[in-house]
PDB file of N, CA and C in Angstrom:
ATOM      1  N   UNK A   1      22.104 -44.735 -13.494  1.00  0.00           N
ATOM      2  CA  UNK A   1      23.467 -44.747 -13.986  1.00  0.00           C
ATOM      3  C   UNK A   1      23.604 -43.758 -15.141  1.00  0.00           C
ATOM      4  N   UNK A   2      24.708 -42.957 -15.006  1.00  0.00           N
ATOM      5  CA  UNK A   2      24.801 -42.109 -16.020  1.00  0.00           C
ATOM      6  C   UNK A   2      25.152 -42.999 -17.901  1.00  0.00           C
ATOM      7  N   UNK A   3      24.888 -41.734 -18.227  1.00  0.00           N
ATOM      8  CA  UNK A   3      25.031 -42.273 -19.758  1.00  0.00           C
ATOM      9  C   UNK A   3      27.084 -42.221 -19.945  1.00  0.00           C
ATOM     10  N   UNK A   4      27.840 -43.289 -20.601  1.00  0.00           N
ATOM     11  CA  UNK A   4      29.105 -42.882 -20.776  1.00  0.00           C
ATOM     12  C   UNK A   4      29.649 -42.889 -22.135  1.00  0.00           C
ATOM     13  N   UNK A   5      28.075 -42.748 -23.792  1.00  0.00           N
ATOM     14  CA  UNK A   5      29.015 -42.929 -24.613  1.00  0.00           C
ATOM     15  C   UNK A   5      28.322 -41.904 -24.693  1.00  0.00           C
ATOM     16  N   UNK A   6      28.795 -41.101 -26.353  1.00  0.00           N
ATOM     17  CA  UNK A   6      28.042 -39.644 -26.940  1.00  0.00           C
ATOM     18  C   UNK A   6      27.927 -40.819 -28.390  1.00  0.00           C
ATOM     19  N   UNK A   7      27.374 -39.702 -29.459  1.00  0.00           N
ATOM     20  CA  UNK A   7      27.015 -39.642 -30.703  1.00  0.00           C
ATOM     21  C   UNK A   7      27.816 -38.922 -31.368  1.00  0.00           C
ATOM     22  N   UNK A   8      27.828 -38.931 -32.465  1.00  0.00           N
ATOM     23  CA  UNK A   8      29.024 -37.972 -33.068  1.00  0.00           C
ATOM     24  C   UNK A   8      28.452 -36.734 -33.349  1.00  0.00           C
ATOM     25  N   UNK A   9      27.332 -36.174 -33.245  1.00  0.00           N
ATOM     26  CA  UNK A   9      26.942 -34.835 -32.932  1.00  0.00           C
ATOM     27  C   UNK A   9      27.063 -34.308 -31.981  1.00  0.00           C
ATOM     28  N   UNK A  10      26.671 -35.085 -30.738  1.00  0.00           N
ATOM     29  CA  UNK A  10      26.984 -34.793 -29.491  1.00  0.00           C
ATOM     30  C   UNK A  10      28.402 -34.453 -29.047  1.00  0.00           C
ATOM     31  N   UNK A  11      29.239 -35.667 -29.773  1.00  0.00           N
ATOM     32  CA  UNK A  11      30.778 -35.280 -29.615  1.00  0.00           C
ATOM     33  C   UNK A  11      31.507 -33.871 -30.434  1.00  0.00           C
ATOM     34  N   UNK A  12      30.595 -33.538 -31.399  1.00  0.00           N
ATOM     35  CA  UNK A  12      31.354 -32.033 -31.776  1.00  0.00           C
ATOM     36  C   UNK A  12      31.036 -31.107 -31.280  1.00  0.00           C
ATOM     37  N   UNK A  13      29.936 -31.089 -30.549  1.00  0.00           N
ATOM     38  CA  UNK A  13      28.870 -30.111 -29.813  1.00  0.00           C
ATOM     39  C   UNK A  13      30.093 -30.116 -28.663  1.00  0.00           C
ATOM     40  N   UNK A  14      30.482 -31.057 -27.857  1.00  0.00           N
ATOM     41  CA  UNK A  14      30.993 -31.311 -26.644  1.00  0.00           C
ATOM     42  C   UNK A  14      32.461 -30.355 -26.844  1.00  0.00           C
ATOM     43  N   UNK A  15      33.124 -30.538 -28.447  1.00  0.00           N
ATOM     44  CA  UNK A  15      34.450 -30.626 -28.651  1.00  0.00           C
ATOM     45  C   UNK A  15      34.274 -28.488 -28.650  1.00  0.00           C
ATOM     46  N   UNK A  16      33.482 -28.071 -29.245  1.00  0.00           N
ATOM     47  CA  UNK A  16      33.041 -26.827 -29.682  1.00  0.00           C
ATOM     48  C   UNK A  16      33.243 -26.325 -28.538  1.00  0.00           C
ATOM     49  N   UNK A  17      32.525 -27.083 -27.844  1.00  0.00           N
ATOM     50  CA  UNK A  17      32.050 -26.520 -26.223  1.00  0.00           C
ATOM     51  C   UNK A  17      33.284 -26.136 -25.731  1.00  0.00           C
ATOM     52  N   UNK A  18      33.876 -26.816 -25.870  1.00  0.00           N
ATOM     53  CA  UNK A  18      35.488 -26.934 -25.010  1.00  0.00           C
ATOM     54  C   UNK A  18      36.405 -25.894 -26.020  1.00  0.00           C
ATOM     55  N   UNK A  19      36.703 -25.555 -27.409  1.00  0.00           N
ATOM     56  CA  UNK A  19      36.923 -24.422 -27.622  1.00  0.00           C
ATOM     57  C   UNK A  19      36.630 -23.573 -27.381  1.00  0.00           C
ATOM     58  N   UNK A  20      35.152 -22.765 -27.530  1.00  0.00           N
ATOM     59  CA  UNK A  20      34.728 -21.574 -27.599  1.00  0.00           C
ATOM     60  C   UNK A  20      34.677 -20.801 -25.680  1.00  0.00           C
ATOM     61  N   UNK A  21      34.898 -21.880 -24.621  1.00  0.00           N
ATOM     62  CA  UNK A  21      34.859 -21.388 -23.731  1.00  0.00           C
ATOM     63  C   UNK A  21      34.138 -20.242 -22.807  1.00  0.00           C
ATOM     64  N   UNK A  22      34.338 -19.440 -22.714  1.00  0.00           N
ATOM     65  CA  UNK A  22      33.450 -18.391 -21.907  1.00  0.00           C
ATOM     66  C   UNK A  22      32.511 -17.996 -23.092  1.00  0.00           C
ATOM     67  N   UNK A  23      32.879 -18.427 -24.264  1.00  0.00           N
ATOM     68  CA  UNK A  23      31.737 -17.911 -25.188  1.00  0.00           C
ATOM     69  C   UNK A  23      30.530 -19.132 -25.581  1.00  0.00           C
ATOM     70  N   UNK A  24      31.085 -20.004 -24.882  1.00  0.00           N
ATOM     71  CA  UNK A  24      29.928 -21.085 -25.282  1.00  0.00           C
ATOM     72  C   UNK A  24      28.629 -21.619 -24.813  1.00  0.00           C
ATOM     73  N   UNK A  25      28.112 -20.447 -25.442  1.00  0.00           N
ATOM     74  CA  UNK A  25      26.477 -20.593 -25.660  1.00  0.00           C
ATOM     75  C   UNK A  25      25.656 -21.096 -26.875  1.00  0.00           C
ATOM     76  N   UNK A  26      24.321 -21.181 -26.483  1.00  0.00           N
ATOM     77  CA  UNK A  26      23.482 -22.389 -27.645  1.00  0.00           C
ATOM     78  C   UNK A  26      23.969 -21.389 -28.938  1.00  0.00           C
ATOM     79  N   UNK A  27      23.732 -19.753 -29.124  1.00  0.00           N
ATOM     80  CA  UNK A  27      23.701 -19.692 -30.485  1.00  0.00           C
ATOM     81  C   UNK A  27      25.234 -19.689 -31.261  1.00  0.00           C
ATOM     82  N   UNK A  28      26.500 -19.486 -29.989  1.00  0.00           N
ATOM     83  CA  UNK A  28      27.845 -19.482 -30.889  1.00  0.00           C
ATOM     84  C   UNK A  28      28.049 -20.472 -31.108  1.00  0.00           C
ATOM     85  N   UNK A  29      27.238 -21.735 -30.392  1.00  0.00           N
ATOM     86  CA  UNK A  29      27.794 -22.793 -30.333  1.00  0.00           C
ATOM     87  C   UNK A  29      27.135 -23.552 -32.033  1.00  0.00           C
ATOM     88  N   UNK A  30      25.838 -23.427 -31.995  1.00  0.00           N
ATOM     89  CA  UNK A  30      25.506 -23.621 -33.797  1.00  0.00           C
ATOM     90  C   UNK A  30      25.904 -22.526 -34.311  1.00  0.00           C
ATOM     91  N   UNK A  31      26.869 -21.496 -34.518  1.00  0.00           N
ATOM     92  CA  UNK A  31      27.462 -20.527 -35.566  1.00  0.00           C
ATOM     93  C   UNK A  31      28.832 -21.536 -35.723  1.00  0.00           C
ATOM     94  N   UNK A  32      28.994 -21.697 -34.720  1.00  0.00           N
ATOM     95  CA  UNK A  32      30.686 -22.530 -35.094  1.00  0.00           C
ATOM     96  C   UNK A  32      30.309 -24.023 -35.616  1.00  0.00           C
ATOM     97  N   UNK A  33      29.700 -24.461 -34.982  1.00  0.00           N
ATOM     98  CA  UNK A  33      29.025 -26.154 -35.484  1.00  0.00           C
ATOM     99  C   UNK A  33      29.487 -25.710 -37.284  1.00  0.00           C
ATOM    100  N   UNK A  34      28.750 -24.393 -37.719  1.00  0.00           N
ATOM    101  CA  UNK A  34      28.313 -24.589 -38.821  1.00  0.00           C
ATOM    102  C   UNK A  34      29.594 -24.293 -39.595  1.00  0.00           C
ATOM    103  N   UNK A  35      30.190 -22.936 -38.951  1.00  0.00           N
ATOM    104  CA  UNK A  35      32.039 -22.919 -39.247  1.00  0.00           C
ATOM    105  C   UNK A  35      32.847 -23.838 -39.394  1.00  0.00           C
ATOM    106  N   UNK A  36      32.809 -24.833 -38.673  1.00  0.00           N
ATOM    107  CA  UNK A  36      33.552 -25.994 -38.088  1.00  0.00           C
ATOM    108  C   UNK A  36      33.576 -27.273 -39.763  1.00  0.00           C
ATOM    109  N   UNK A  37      31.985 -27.320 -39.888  1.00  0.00           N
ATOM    110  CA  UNK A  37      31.423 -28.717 -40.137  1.00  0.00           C
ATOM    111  C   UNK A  37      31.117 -28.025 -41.881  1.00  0.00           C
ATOM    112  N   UNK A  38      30.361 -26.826 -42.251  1.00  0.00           N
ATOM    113  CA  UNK A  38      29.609 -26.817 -43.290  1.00  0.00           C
ATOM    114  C   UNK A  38      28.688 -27.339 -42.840  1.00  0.00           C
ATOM    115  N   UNK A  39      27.905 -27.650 -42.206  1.00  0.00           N
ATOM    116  CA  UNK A  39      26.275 -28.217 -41.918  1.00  0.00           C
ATOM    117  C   UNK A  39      25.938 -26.910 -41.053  1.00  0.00           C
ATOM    118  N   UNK A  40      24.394 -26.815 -41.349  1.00  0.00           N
ATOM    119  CA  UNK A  40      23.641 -26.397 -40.671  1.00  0.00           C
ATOM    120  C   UNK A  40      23.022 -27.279 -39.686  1.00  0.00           C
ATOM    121  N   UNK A  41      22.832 -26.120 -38.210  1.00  0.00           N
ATOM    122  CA  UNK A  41      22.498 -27.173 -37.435  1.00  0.00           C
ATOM    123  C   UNK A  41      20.721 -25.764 -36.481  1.00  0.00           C
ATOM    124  N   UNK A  42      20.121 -26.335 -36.233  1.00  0.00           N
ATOM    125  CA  UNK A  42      18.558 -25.708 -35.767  1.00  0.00           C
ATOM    126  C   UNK A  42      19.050 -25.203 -34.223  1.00  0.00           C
ATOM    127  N   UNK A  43      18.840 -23.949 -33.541  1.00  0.00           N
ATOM    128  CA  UNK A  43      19.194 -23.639 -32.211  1.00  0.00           C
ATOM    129  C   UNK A  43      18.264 -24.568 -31.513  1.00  0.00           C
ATOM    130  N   UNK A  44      17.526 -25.208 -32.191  1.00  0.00           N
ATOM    131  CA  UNK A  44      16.524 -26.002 -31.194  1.00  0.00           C
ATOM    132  C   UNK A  44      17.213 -27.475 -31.321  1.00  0.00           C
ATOM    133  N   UNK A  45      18.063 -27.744 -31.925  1.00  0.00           N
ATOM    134  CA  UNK A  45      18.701 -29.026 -32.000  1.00  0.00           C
ATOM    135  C   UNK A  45      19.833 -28.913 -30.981  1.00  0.00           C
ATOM    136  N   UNK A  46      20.734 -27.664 -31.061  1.00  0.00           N
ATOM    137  CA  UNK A  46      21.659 -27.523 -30.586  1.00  0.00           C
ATOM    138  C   UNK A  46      20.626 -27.464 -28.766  1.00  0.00           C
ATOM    139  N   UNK A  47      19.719 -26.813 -28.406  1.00  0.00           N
ATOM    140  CA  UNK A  47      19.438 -26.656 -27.273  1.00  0.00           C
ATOM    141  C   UNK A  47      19.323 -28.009 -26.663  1.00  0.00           C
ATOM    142  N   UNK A  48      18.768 -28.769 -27.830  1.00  0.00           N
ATOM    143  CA  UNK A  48      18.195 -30.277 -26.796  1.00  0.00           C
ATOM    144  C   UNK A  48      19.590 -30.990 -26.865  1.00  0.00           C
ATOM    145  N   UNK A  49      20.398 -30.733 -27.509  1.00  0.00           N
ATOM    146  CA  UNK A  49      21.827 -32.003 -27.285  1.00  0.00           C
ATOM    147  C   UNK A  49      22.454 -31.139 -26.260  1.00  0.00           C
ATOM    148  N   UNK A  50      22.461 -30.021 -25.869  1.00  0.00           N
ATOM    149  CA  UNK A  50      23.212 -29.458 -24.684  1.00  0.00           C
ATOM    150  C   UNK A  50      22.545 -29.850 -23.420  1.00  0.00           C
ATOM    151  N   UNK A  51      21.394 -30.034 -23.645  1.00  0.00           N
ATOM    152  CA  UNK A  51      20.240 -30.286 -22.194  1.00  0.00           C
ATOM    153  C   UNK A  51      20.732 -31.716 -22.003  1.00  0.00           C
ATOM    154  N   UNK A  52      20.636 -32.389 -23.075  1.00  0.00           N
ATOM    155  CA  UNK A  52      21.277 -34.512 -22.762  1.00  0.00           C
ATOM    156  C   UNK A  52      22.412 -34.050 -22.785  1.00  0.00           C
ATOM    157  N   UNK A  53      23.367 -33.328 -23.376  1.00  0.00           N
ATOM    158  CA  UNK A  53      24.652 -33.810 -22.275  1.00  0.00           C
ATOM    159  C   UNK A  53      24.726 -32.930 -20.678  1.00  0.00           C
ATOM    160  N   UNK A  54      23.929 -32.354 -20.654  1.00  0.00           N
ATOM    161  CA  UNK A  54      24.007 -31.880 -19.320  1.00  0.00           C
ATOM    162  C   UNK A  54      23.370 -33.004 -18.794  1.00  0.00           C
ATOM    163  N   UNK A  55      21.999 -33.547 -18.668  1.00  0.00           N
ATOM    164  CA  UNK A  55      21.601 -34.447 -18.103  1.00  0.00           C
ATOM    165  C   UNK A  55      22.303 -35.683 -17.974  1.00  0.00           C
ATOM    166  N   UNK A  56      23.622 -36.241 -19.266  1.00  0.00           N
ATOM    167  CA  UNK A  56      24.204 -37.335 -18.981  1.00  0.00           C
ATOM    168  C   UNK A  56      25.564 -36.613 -17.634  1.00  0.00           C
ATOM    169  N   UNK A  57      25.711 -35.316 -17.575  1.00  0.00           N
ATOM    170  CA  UNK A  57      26.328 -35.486 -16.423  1.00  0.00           C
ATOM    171  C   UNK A  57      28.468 -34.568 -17.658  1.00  0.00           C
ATOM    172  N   UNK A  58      27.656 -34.378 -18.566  1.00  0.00           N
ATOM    173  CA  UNK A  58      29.163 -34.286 -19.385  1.00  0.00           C
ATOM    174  C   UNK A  58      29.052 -32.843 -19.631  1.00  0.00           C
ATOM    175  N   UNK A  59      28.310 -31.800 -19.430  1.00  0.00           N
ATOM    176  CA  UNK A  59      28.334 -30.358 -19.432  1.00  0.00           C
ATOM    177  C   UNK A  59      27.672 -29.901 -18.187  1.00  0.00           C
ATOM    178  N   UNK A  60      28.189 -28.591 -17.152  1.00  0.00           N
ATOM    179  CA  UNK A  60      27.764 -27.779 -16.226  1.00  0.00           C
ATOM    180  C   UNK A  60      27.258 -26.716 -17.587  1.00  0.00           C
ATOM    181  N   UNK A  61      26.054 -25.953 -16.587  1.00  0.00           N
ATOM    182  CA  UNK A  61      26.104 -24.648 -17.387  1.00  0.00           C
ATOM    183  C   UNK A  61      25.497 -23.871 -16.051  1.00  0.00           C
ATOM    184  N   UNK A  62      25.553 -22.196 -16.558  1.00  0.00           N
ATOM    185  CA  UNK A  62      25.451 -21.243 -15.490  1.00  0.00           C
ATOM    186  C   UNK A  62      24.982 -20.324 -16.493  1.00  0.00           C
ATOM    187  N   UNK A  63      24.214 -18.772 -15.660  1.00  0.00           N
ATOM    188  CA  UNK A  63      23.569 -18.228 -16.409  1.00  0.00           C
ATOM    189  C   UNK A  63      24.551 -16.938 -16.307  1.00  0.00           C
ATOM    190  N   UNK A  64      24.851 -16.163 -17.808  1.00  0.00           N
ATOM    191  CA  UNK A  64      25.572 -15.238 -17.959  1.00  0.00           C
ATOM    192  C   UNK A  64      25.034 -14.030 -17.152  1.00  0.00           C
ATOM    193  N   UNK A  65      25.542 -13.169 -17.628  1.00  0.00           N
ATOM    194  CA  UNK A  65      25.148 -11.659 -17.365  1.00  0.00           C
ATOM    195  C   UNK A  65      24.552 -10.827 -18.310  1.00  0.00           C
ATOM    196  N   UNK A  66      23.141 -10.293 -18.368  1.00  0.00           N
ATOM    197  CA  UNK A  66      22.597  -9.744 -18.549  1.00  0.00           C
ATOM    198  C   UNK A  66      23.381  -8.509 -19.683  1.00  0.00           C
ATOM    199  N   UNK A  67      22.629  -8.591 -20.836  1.00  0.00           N
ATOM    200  CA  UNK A  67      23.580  -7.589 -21.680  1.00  0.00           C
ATOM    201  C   UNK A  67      22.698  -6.565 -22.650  1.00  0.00           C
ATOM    202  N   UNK A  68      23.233  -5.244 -22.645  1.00  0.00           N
ATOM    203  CA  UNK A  68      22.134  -4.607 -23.364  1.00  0.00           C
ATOM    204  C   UNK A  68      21.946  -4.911 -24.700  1.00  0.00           C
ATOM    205  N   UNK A  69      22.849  -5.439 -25.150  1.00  0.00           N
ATOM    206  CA  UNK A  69      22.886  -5.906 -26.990  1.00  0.00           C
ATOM    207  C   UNK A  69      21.671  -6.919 -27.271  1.00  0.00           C
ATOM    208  N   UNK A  70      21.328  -7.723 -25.912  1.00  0.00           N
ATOM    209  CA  UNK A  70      20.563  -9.469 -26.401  1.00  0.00           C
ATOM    210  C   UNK A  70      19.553  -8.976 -25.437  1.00  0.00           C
ATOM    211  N   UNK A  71      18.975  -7.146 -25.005  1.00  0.00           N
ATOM    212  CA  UNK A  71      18.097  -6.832 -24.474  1.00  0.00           C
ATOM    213  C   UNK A  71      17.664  -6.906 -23.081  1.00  0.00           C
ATOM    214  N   UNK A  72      18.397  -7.179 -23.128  1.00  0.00           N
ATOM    215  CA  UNK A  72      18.803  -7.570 -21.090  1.00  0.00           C
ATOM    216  C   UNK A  72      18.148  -8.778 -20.495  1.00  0.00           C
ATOM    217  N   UNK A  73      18.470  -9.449 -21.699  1.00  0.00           N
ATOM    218  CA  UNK A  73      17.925 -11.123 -21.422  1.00  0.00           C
ATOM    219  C   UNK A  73      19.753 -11.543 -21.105  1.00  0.00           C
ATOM    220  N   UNK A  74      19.910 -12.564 -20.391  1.00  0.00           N
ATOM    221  CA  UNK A  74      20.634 -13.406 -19.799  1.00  0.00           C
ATOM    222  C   UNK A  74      21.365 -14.426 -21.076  1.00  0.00           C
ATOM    223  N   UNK A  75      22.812 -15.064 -21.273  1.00  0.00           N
ATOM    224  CA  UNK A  75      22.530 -16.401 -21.663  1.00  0.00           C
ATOM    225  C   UNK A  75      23.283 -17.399 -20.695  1.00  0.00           C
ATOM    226  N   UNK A  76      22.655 -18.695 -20.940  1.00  0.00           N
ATOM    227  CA  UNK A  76      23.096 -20.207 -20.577  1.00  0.00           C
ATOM    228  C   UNK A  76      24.479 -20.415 -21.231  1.00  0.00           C
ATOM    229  N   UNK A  77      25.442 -20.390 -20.223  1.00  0.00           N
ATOM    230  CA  UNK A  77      27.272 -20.578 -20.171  1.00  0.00           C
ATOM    231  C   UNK A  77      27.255 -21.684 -20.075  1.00  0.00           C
ATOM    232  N   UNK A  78      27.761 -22.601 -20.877  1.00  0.00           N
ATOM    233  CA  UNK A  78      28.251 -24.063 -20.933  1.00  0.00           C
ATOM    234  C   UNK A  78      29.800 -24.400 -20.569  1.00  0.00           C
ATOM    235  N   UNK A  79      30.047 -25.565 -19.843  1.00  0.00           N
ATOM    236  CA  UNK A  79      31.412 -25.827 -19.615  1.00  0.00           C
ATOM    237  C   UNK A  79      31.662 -27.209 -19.237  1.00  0.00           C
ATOM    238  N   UNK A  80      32.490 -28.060 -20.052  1.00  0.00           N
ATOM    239  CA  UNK A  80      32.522 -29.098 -20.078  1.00  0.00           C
ATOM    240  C   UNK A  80      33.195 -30.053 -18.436  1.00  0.00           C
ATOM    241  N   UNK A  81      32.169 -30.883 -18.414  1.00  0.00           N
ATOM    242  CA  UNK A  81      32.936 -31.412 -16.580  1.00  0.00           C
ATOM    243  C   UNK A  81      34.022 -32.433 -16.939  1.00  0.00           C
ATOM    244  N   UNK A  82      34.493 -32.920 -15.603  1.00  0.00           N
ATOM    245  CA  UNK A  82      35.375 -33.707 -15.391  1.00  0.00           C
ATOM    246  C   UNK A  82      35.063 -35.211 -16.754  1.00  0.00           C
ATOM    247  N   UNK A  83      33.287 -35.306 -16.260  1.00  0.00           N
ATOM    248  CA  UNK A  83      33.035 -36.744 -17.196  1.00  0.00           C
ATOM    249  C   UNK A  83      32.981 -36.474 -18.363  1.00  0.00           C
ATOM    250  N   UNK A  84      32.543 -35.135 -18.696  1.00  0.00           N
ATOM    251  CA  UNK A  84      32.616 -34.838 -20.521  1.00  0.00           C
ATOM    252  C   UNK A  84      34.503 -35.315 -21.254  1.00  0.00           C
ATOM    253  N   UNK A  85      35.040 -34.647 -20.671  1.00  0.00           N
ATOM    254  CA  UNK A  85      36.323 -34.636 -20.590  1.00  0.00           C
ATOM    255  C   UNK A  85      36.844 -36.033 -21.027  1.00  0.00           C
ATOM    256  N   UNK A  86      36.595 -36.817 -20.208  1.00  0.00           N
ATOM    257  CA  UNK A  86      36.925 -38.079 -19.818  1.00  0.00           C
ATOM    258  C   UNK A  86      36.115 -38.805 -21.176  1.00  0.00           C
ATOM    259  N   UNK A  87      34.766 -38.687 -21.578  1.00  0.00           N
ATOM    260  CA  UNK A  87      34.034 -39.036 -22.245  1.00  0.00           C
ATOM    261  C   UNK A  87      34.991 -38.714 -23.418  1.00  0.00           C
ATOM    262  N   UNK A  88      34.918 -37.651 -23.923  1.00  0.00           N
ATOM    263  CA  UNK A  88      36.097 -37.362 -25.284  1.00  0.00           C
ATOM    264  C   UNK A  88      36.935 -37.717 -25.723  1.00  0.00           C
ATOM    265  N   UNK A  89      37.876 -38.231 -24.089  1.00  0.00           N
ATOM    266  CA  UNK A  89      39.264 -38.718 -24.266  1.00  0.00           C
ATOM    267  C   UNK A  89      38.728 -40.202 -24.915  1.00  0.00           C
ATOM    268  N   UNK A  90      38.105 -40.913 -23.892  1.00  0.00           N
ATOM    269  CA  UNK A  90      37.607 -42.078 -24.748  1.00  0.00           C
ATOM    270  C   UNK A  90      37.183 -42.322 -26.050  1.00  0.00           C
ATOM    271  N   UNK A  91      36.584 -41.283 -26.292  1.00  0.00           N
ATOM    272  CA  UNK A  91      36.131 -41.710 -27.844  1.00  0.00           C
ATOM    273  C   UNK A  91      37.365 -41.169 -28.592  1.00  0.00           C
ATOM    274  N   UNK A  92      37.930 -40.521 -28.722  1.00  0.00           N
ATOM    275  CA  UNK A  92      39.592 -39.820 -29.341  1.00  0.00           C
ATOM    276  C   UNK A  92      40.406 -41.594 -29.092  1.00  0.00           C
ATOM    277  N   UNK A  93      40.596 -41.819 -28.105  1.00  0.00           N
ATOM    278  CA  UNK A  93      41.122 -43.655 -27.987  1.00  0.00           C
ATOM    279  C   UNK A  93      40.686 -44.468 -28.424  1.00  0.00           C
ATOM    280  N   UNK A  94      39.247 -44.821 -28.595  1.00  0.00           N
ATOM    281  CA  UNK A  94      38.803 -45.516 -29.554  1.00  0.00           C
ATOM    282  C   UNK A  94      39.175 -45.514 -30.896  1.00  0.00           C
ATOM    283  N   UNK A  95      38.973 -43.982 -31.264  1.00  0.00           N
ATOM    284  CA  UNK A  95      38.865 -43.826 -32.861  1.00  0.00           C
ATOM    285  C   UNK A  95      40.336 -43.978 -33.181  1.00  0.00           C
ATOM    286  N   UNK A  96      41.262 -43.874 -31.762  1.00  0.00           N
ATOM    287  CA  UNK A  96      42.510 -43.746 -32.908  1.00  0.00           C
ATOM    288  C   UNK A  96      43.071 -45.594 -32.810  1.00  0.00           C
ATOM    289  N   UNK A  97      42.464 -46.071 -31.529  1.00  0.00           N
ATOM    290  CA  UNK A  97      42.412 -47.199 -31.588  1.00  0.00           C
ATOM    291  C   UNK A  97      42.272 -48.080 -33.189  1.00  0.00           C
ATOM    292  N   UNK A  98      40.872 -47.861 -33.969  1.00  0.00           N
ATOM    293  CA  UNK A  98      40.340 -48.547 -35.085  1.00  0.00           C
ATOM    294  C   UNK A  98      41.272 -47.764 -36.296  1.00  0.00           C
ATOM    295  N   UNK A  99      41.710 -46.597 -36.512  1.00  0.00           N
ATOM    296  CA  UNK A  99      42.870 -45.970 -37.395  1.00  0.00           C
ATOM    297  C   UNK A  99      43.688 -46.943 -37.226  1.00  0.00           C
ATOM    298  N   UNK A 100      44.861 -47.156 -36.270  1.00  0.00           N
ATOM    299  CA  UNK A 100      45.667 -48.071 -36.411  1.00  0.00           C
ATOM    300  C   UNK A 100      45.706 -49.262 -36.656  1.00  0.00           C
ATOM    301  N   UNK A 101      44.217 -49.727 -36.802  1.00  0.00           N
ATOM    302  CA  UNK A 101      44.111 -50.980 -37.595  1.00  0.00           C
ATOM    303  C   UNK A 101      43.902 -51.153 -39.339  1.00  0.00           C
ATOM    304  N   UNK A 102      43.735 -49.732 -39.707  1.00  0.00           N
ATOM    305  CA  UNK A 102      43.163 -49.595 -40.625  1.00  0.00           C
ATOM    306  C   UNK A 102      44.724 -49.916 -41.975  1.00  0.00           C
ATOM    307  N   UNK A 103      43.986 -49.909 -43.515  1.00  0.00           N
ATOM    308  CA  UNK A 103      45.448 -50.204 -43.927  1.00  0.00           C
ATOM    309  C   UNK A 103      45.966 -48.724 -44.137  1.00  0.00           C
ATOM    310  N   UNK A 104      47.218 -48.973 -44.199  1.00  0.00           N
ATOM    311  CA  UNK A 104      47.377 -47.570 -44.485  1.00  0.00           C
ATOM    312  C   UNK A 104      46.749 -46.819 -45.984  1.00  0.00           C
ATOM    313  N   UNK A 105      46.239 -45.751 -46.045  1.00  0.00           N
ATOM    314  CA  UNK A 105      45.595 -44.687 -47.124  1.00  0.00           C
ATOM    315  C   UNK A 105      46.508 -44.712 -48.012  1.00  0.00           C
ATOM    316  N   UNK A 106      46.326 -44.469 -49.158  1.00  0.00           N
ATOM    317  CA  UNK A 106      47.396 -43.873 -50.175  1.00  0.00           C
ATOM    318  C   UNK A 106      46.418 -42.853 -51.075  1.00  0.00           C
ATOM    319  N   UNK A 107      46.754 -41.315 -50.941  1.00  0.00           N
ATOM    320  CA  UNK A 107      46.231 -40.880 -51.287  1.00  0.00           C
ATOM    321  C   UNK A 107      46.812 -40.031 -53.039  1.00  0.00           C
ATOM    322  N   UNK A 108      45.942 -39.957 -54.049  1.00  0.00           N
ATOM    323  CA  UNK A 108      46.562 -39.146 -55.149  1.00  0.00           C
ATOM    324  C   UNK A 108      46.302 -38.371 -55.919  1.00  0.00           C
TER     325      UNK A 108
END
């Protein structure tokens, strides 16, 4: 049975994913993590949470095209599936679920 919740790393990784689009690969994907968040995040961290959400079934990936800039090495194209999708929406419903219980903020 597939996996159907994420982590909240996993879920910005997922959310990134789904912005950066045809550009979302392991290293734009920790350049923006880090844009995004202020945290630093390890390409080897970012590689293994892209591999579990591919393995839970919530990212496809495909291999780019060959480029003379990155030496005519290839990269791994990420793109979020139907269940990632679905996965997001859920946790976005949840969270706004527990907000509306919350009291309201007053901020000053």
């Amino acid at each position: 049975m597939k996996e159907t919740r994420i982590g909240e790393f996993e879920e910005v990784i997922l959310i990134i994913t789904g912005i950066l689009g045809e550009q979302a690969y392991a290293y734009r994907i920790a350049e923006e993590f880090e844009a995004q968040t202020g945290r630093a995040v390890s390409i080897g961290a970012t590689h293994s949470t892209l591999t579990r959400l591919e393995d839970k079934g919530f990212l496809d990936s495909k291999m780019g095209k060959a480029t003379a800039e990155r030496g005519g090495r290839r990269k791994r194209i990420y793109t979020i599936t139907a269940s990632g999708k679905r996965v997001l929406q859920n946790s976005l419903d949840f969270k706004m679920s527990l907000w509306k219980q919350y009291p309201k903020l007053v901020v000053r």
